[in-house]
Structure formats: structure tokens, C-alpha cells
Protein backbone atom coordinates (compact mmCIF):
# COMPACT_ATOMS: atom_id res chain seq x y z
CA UNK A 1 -7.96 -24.92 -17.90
CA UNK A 2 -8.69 -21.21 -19.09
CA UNK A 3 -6.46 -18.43 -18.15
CA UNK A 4 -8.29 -14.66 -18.14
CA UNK A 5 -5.96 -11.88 -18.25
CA UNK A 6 -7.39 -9.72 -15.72
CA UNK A 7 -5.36 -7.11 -15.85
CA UNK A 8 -1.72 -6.66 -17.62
CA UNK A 9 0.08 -3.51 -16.09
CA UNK A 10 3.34 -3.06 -14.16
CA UNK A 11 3.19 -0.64 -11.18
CA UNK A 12 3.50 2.21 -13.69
CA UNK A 13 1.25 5.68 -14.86
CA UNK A 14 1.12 4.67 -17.98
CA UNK A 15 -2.56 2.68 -18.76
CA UNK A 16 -4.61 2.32 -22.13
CA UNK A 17 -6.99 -0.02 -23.14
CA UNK A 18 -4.97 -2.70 -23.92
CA UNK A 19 -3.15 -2.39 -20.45
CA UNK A 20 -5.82 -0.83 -18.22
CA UNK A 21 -5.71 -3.31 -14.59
CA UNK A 22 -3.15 -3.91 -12.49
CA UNK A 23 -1.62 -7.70 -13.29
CA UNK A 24 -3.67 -10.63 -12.56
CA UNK A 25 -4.55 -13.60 -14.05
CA UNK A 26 -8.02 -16.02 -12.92
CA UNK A 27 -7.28 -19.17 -13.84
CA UNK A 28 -10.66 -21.33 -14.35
CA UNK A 29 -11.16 -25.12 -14.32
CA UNK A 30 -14.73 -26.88 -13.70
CA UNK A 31 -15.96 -24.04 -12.70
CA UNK A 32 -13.77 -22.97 -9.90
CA UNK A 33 -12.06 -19.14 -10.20
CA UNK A 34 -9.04 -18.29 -8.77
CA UNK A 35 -7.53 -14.96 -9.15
CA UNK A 36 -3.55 -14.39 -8.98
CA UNK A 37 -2.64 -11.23 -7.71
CA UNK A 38 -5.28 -8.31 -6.45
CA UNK A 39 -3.52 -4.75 -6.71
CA UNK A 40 -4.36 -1.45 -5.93
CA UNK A 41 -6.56 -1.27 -8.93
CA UNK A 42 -8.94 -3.83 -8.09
CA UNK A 43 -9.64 -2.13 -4.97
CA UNK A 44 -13.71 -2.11 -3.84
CA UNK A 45 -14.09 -3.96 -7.32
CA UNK A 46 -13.20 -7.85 -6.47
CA UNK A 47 -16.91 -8.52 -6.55
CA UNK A 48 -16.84 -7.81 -10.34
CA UNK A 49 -14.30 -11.20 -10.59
CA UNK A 50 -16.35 -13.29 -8.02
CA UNK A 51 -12.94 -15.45 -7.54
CA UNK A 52 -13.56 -18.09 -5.41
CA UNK A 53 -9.74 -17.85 -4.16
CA UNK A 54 -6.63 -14.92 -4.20
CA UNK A 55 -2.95 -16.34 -4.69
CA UNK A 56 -0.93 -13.63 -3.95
CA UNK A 57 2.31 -13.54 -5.73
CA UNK A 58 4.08 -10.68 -3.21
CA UNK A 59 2.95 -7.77 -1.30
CA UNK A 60 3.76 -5.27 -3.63
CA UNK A 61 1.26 -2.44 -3.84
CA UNK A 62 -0.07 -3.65 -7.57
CA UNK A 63 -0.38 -6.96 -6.43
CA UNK A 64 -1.86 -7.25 -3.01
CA UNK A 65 -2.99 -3.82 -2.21
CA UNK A 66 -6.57 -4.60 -3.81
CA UNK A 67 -7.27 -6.04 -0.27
CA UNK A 68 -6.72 -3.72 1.76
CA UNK A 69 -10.85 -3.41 2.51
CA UNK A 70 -10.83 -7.47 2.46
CA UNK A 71 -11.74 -10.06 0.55
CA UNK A 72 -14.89 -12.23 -0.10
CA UNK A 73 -13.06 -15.83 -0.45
CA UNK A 74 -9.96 -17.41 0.82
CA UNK A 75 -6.46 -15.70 0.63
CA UNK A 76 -3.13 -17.60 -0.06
CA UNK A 77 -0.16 -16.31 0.48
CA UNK A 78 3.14 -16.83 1.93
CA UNK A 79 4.19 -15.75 5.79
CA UNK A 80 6.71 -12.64 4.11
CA UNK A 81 3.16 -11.64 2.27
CA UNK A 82 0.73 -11.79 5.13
CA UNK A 83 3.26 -10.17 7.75
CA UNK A 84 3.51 -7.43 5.29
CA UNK A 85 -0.59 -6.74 5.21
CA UNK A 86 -1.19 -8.04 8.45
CA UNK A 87 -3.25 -5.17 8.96
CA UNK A 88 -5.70 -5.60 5.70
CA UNK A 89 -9.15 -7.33 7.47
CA UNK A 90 -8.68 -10.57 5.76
CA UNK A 91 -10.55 -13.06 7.37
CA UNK A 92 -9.97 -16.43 5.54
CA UNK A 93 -6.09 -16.77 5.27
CA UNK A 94 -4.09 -19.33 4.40
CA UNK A 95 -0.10 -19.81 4.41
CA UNK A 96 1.40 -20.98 1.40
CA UNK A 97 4.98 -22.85 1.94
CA UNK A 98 7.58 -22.93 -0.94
CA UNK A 99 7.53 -25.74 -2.90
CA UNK A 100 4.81 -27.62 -0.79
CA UNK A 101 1.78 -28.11 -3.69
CA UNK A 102 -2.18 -27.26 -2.08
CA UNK A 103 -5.32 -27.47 -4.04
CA UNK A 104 -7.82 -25.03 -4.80
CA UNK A 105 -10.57 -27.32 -6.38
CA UNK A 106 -9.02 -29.09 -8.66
CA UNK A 107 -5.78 -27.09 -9.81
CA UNK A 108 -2.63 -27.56 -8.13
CA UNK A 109 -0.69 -24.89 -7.34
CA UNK A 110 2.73 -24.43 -5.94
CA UNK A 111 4.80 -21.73 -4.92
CA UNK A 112 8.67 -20.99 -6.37
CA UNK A 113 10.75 -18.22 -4.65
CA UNK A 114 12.41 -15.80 -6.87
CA UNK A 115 14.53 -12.94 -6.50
CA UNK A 116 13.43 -9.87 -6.99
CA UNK A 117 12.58 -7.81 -3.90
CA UNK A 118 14.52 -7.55 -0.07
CA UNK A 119 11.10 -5.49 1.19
CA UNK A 120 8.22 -8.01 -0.31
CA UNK A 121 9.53 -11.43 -1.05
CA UNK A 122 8.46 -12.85 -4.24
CA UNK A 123 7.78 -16.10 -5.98
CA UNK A 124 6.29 -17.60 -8.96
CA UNK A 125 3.25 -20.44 -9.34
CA UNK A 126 3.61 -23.51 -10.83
CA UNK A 127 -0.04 -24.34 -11.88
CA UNK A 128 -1.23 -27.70 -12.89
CA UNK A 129 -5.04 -28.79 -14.02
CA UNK A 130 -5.19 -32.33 -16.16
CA UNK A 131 -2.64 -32.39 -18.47
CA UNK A 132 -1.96 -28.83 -18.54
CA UNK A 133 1.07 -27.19 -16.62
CA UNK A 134 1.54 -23.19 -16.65
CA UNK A 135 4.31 -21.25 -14.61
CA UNK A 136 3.34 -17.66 -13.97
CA UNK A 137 6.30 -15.52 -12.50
CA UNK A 138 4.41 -11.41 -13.31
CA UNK A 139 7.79 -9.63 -11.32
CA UNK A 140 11.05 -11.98 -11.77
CA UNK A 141 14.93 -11.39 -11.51
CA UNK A 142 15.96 -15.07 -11.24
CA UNK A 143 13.54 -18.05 -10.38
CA UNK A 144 14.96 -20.38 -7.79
CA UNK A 145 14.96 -24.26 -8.75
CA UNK A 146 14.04 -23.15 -12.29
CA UNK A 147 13.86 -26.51 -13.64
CA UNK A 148 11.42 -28.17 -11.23
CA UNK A 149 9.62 -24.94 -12.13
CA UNK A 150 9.82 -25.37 -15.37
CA UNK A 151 9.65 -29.26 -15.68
CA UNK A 152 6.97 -30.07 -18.06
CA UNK A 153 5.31 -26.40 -18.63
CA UNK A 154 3.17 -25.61 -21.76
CA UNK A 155 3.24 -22.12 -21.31
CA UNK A 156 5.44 -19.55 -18.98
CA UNK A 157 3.35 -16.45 -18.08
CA UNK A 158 6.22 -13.94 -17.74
CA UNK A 159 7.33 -10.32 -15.99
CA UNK A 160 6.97 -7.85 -19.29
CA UNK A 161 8.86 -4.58 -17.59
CA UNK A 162 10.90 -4.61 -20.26
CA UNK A 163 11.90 -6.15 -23.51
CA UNK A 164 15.67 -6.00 -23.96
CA UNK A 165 16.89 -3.53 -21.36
CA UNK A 166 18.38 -4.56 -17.71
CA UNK A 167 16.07 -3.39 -15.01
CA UNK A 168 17.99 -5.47 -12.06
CA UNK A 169 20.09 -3.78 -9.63
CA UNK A 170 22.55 -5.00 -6.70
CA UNK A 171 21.30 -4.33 -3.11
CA UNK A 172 23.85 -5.98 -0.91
CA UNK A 173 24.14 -9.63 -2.05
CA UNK A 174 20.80 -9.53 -3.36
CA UNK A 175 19.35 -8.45 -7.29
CA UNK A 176 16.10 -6.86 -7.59
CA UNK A 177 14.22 -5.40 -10.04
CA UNK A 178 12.91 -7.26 -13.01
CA UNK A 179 14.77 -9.60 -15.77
CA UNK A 180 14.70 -8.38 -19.62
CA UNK A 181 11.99 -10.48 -21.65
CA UNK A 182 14.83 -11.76 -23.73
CA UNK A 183 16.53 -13.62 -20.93
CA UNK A 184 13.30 -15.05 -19.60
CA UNK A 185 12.78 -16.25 -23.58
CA UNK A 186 16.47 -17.74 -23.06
CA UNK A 187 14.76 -19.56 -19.77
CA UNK A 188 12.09 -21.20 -21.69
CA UNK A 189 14.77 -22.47 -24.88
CA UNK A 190 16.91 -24.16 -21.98
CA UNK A 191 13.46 -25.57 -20.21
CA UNK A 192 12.07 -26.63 -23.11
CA UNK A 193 8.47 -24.59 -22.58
CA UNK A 194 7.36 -23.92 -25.80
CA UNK A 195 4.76 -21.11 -25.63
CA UNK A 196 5.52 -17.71 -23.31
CA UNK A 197 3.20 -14.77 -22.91
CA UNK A 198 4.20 -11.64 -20.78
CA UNK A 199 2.21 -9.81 -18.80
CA UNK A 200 2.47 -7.08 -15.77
CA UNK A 201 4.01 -4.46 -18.83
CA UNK A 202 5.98 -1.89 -18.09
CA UNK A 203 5.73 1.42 -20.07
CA UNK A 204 7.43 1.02 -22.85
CA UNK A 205 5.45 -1.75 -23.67
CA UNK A 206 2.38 0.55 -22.80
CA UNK A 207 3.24 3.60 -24.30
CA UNK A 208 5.19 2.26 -27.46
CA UNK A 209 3.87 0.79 -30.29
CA UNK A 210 2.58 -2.85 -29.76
CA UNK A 211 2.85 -3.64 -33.16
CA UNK A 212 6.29 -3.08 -33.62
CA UNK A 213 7.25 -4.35 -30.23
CA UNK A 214 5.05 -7.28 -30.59
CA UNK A 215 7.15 -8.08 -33.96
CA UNK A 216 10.22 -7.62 -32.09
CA UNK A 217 9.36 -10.23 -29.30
CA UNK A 218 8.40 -12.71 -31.85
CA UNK A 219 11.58 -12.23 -33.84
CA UNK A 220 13.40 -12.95 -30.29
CA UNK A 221 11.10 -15.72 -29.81
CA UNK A 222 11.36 -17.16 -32.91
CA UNK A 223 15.33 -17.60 -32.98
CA UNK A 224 14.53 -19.90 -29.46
CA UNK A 225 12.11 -22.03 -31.06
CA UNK A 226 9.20 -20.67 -28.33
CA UNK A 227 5.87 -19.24 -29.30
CA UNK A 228 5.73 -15.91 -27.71
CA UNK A 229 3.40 -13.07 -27.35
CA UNK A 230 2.60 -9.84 -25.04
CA UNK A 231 -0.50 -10.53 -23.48
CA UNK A 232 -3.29 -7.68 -22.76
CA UNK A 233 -6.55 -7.02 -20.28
CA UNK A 234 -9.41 -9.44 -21.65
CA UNK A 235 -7.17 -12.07 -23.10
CA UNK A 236 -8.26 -15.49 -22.76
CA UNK A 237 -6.40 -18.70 -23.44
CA UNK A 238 -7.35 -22.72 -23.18
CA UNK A 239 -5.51 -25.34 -21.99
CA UNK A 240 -6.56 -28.37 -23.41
């Protein structure tokens, strides 16, 4: 299984090289594409992926708003998702159910709900190809049934909004917003996934110095036995 970074930027103004595209991810296995995520950035430029799928995460604006002049494959994505762009000329949709695994080729994918939005329900995927198991949660306060999400998982692909600092927020009885990269590090220790990379980067990861930042994650990292780095547009990574 290869995993392309597409694209490795939170919904913020902040963009450089490094962090140019909105998040997504194609994941690639015998020759079948599928791309996680299509935001506004990606609008009118799809055809330059040629996926041969979209898994939509949520219907946030830098992850589904890439279709709002349709798409050229099939579309997955839950019943909160498609209600929300109901509107966008999507011919060839499909309804993902939580928890319930479907096939695109020969990947499995299935979907997690996590907190962290009341006005575009979110989730995670649990991706598995051979022997090769990835979880990839870009916008996260809390993962539901984090173990059977976990269970197994080389490598967490995680929400990189920020390193150390709270982003969540109480709206009613529900959080929202977007859990520290420490804590999700702290997930992956009590999981047992050994490898982490975080995309979807919010700007202080943008606009502050990777080095020093990258250092810092791996110091964090480090002290829970997990292998972790901050991803960026272009990067490419095999699953044997």
C-alpha cells in the first residue's frame, strides 16, 4: 500500500511549499487510487489526481468543498456528509455506515465517528490492504471505539492543528475543535501503533519553523516509544 500526501493544510491562510493543498491523502494498492478528502483547493483540479474513488472524511469546506462542480469517480461518504452537499452534482454516490467495512478494489476501508463538529459530523478511516493497517483521523477531538480503531495499526495519520496547545471547546454536551498532537501521541502509546504522522497543519506548524517543531514532536514521540513525524504535500510512504 502507498500513501501520497496530497495535500497537508488545515482550513487556515497560512500555505508554503511544504503545506500548499488542502488535506488529503490517495492511498494506492494494485493500481487502484483513492483519494481521502477533496477541499476547496482541489476545486476544477481533481483530474490532476485521476482517483478512481473520494472518501470523504466530513463536509467541512477543506475537505469536501473540492466537489462542488462534481466528481469524475465514485463518492463515499456518510448520510450527515451527503445531506450537507446535497446540492454539489455528484452523480455516483455512495453511503458509508459507521463501522460497516466496504471495498474499493482491494483496500478495506471503514468508517469511525469522532467528535469534533455539531454542524459536519466527522469520523476517521480505518484502512486495511494485505498486511498493512493505517487509521487516518485529519480533524479529531476524541475517536469513538478507539481501540477497534486502533487494533492492529502500523501507522496513525493524525489532525496536526496544533502541537501542545488545546484547541477543543464545549458546545452544549458536545467538544469540538481539534485534540493537541501530544494527546493523540498519548493515543497511539496506549494502542500500541508504533509509527504516527500528522497532517491537515494548522499555522503554527505552517508558519513556524519545521525544524524546530519537527524536533519537538519527536522528543514527544520519543518519550511514548512511537515513531512520529509532520508530514508535508508530496510525501510518499510504503506499506509493505
Amino acid at each position: 500500500m502507498k500513501l501520497t500526501f496530497l495535500g497537508t493544510r488545515g482550513y487556515v491562510e497560512a500555505r508554503t511549499r511544504r503545506h500548499r493543498m488542502h488535506a488529503s491523502l490517495q492511498v494506492a494498492y494494485y493500481g487502484v487510487r483513492t483519494m481521502i478528502d477533496c477541499g476547496e483547493d482541489w476545486l476544477r483540479r481533481i483530474g490532476e489526481v485521476a482517483p478512481d474513488a473520494i472518501v470523504l472524511t466530513h463536509a467541512h469546506p477543506d475537505h469536501a468543498y473540492g466537489l462542488r462542480d462534481g466528481a469524475p469517480c465514485p463518492v463515499y461518504a456518510t448520510e450527515a456528509t451527503w445531506t450537507t452537499i446535497d446540492d454539489y452534482p455528484v452523480e455516483d454516490r455512495v453511503v458509508v455506515r459507521p463501522r460497516e467495512p466496504f471495498r474499493i478494489g482491494d483496500v478495506r476501508f471503514a468508517y469511525f465517528p469522532v467528535e469534533h463538529s455539531t454542524r459536519a459530523p466527522a469520523g476517521g478511516y480505518r484502512i486495511d490492504a494485505g498486511r498493512a493497517s493505517v487509521f487516518y483521523v485529519p480533524d479529531v477531538v476524541y475517536v469513538h471505539d478507539r481501540e477497534a480503531a486502533l487494533n492492529g495499526v502500523r501507522l496513525y495519520v493524525g489532525d496536526g492543528a496544533t502541537v501542545d496547545a488545546s484547541m477543543v471547546r464545549k458546545i452544549d454536551d458536545a467538544l469540538v475543535g481539534h485534540t493537541p498532537l501530544r494527546t493523540q501521541l498519548g493515543w497511539c502509546e496506549k494502542e500500541g501503533v508504533p509509527r504516527a504522522l500528522f497532517t491537515h497543519c494548522g499555522s503554527g506548524i505552517v508558519e513556524g519553523d519545521e525544524r524546530t517543531l519537527g524536533a519537538q514532536v519527536r522528543r514527544m514521540a520519543d518519550e511514548r516509544g512511537v515513531d512520529a513525524r509532520i508530514a508535508y504535500d508530496g510525501m510518499e510512504i510504503v506499506l509493505r
